[in-house]
C-alpha atoms as a PDB file:
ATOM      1  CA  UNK A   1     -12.874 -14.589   0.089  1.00  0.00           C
ATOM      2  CA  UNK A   2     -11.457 -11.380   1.766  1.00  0.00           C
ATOM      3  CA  UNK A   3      -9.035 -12.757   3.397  1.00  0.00           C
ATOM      4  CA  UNK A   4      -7.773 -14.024   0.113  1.00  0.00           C
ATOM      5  CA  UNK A   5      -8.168 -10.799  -1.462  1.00  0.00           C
ATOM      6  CA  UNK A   6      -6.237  -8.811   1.233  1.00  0.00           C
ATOM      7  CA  UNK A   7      -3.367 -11.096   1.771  1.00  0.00           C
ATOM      8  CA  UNK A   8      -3.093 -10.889  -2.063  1.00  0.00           C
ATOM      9  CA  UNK A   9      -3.017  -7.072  -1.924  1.00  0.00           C
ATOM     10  CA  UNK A  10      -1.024  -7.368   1.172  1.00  0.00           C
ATOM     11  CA  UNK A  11       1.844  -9.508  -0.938  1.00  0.00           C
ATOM     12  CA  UNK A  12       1.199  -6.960  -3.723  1.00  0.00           C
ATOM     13  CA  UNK A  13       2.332  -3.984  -1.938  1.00  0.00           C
ATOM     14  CA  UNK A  14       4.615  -5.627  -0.025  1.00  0.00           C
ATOM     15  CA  UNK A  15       6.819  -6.424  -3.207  1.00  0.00           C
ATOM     16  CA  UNK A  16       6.660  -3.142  -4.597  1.00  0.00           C
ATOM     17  CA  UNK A  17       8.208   0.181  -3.189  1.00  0.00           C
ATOM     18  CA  UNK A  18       5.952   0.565  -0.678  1.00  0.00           C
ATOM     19  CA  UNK A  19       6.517  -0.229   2.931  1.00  0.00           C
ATOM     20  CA  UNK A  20       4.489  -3.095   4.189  1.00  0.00           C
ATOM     21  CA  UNK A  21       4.209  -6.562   5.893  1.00  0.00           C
ATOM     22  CA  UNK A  22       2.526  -9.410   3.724  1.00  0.00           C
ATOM     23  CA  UNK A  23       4.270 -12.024   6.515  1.00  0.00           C
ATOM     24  CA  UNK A  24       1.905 -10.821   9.518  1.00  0.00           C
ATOM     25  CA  UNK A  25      -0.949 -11.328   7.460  1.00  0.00           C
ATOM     26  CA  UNK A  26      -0.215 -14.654   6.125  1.00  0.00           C
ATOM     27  CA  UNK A  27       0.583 -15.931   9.628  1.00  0.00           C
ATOM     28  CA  UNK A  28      -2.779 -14.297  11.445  1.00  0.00           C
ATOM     29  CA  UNK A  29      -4.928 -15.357   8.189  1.00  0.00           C
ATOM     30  CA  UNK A  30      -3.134 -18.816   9.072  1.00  0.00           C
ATOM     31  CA  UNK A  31      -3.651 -19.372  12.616  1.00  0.00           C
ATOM     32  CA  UNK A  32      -7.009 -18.169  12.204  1.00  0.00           C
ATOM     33  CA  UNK A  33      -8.331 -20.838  10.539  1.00  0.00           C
ATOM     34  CA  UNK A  34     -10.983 -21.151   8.142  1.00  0.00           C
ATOM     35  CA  UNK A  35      -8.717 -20.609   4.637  1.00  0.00           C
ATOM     36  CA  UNK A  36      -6.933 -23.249   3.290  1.00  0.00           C
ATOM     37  CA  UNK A  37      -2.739 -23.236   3.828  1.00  0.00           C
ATOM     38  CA  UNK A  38      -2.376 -24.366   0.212  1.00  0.00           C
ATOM     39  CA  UNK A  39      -4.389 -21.253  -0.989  1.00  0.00           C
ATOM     40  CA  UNK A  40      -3.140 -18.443   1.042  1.00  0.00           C
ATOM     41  CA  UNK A  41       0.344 -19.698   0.386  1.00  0.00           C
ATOM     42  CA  UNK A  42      -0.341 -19.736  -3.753  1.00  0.00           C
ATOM     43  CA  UNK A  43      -2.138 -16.463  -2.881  1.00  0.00           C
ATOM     44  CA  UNK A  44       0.289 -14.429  -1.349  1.00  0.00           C
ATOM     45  CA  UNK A  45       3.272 -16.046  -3.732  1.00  0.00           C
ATOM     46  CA  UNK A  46       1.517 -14.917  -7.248  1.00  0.00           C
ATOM     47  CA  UNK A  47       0.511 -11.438  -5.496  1.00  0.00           C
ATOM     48  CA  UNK A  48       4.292 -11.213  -4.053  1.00  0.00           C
ATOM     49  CA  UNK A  49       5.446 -12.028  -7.383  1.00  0.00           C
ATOM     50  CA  UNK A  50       3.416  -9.514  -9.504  1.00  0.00           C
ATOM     51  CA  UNK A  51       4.103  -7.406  -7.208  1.00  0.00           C
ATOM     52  CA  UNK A  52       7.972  -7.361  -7.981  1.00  0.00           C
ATOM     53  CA  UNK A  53       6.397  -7.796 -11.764  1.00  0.00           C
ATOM     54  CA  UNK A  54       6.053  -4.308 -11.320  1.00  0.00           C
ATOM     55  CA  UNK A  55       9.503  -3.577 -10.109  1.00  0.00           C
ATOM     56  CA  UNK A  56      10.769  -5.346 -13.319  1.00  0.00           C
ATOM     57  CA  UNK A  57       8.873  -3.393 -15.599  1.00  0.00           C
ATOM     58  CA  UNK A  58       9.801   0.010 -14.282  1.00  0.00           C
ATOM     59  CA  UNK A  59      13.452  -1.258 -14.237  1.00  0.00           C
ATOM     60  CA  UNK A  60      12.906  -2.317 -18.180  1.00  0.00           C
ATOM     61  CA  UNK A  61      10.579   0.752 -18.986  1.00  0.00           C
ATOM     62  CA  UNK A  62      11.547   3.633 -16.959  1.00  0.00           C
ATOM     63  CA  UNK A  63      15.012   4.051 -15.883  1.00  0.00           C
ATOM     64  CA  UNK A  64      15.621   7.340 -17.711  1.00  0.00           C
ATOM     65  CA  UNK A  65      13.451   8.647 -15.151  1.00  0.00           C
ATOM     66  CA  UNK A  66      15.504   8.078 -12.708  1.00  0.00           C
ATOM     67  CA  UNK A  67      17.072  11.727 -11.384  1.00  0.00           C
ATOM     68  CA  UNK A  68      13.281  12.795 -11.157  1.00  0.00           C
ATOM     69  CA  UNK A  69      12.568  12.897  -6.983  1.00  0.00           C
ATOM     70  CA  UNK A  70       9.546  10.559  -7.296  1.00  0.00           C
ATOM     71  CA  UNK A  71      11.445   8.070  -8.838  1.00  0.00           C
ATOM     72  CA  UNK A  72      11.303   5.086  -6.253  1.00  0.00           C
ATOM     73  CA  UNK A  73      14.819   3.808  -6.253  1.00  0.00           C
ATOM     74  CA  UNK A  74      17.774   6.155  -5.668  1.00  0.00           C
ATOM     75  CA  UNK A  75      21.222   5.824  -6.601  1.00  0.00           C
ATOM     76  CA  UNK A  76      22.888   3.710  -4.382  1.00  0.00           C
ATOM     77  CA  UNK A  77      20.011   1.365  -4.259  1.00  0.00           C
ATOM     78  CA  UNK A  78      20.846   0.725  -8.174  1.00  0.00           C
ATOM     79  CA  UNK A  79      24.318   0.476  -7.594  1.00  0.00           C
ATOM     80  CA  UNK A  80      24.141  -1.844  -4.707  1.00  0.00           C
ATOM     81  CA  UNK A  81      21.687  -4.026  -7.022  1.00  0.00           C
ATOM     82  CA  UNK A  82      23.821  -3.626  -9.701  1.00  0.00           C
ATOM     83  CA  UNK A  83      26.613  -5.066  -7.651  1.00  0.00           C
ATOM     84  CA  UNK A  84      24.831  -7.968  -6.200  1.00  0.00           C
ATOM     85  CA  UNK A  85      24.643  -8.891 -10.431  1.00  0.00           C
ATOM     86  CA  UNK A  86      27.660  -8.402 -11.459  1.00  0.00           C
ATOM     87  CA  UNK A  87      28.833 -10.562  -8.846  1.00  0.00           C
ATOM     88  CA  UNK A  88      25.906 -13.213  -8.442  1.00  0.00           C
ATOM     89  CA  UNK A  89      24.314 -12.800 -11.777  1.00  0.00           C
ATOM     90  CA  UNK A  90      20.829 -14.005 -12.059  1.00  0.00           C
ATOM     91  CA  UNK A  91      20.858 -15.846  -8.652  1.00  0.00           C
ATOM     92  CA  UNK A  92      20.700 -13.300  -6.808  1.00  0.00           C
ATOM     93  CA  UNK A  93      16.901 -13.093  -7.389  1.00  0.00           C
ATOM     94  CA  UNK A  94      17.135 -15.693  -5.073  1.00  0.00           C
ATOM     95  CA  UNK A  95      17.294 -12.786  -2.594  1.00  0.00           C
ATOM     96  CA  UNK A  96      14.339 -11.075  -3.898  1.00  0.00           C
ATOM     97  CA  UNK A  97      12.866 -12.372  -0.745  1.00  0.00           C
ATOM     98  CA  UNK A  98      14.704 -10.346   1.026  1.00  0.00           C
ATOM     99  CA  UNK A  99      13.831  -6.803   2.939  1.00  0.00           C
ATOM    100  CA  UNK A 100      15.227  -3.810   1.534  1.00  0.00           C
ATOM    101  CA  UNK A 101      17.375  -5.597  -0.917  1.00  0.00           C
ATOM    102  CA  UNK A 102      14.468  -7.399  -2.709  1.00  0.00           C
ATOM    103  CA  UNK A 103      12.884  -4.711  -4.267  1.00  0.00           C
ATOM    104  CA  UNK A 104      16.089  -3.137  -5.878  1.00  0.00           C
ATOM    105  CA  UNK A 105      17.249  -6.331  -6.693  1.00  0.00           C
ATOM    106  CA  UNK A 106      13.971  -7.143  -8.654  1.00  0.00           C
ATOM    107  CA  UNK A 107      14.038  -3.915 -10.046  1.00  0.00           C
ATOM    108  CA  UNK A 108      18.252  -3.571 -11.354  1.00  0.00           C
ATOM    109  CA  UNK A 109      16.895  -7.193 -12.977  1.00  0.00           C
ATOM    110  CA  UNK A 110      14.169  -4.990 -15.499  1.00  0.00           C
ATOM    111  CA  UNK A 111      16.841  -2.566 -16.407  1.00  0.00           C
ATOM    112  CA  UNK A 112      19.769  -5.503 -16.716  1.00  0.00           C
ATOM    113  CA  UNK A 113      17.033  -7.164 -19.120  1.00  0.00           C
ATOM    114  CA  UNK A 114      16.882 -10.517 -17.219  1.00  0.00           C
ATOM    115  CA  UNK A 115      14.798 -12.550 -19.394  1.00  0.00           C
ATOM    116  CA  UNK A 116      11.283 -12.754 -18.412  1.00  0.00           C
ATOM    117  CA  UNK A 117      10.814 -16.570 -17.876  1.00  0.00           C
ATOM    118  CA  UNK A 118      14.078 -16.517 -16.102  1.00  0.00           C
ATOM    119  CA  UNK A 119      13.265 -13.954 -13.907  1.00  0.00           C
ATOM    120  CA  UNK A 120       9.694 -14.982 -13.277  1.00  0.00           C
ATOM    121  CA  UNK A 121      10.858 -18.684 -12.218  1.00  0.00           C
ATOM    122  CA  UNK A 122      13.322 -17.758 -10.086  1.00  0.00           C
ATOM    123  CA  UNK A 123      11.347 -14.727  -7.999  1.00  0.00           C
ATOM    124  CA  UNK A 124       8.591 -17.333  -7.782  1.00  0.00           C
ATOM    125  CA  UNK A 125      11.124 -19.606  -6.083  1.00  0.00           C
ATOM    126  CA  UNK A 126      12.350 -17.209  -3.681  1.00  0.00           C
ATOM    127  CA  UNK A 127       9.022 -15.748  -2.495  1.00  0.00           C
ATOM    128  CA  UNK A 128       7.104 -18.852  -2.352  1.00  0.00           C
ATOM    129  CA  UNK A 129       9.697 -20.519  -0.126  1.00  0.00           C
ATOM    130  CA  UNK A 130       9.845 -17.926   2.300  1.00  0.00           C
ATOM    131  CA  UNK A 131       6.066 -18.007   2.196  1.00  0.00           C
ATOM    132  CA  UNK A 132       6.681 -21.616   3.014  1.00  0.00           C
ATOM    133  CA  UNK A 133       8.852 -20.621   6.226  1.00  0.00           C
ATOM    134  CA  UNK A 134       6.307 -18.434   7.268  1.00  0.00           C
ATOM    135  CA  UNK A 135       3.339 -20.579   7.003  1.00  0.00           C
ATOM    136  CA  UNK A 136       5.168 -23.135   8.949  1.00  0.00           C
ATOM    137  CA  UNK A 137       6.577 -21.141  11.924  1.00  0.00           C
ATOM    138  CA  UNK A 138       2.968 -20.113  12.041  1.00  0.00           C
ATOM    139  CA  UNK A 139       1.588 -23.048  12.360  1.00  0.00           C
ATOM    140  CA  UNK A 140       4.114 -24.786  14.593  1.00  0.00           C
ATOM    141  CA  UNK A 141       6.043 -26.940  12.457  1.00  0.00           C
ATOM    142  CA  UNK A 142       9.308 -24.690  12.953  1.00  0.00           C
END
């Protein structure tokens, strides 16, 4: 059950501002054995995905916040999210996945108002196929 509970937190963080690697600890949980693939990779998906949750809300909630120096997105962050909209639209939360961009993208989708469901789906997609990839590089498939 820990393992469970600290890839979840692992995903968590991983989605949200914060700096950290959900991907090593799905793989070493993985090659470990012990936990089932199934489970850690519907683990680390829904805490990946509440994780940028979070990132939506503050982008709905708390953007007039956003000159204060604890604010977690500066800028050019915004703009570049902002960008990736204008041009992609709601696809590009199909890059949520992605370092760096992810987390701005997740968040420019809160203060855009993306629909919930829309945004939800699509996030879910994204993280949960590159949990996917990871679980099967780490298990020898890839």
């Amino acid at each position: 059950m820990n393992g469970y509970v600290g890839l979840f937190l692992s995903a968590f963080l991983a989605a949200t501002i914060l700096p950290f690697s959900s991907e090593a600890v799905l793989a070493g949980l993985s090659v470990a054995g012990g936990l089932d693939a199934a489970l850690l990779w519907a683990v680390a998906t829904a805490g990946n995905t509440l994780g940028a949750l979070v990132n939506w809300v503050l982008g709905r909630w708390c953007l007039h916040w956003q000159d204060r120096k604890w604010f977690p997105f500066k800028s050019d962050d915004l703009d570049k999210a902002d960008a990736w909209f204008a041009k992609w639209g709601v696809w590009s939360l199909l890059l949520s996945w992605v370092p760096i961009i992810g987390d701005p993208i997740t968040f420019a989708a809160g203060f855009l108002r993306v629909h919930l469901g829309v945004f939800l789906l699509l996030v879910t997609i994204a993280k949960g196929g590159r949990y996917v990839v990871v679980l099967a590089i780490a298990q020898g498939f890839l």
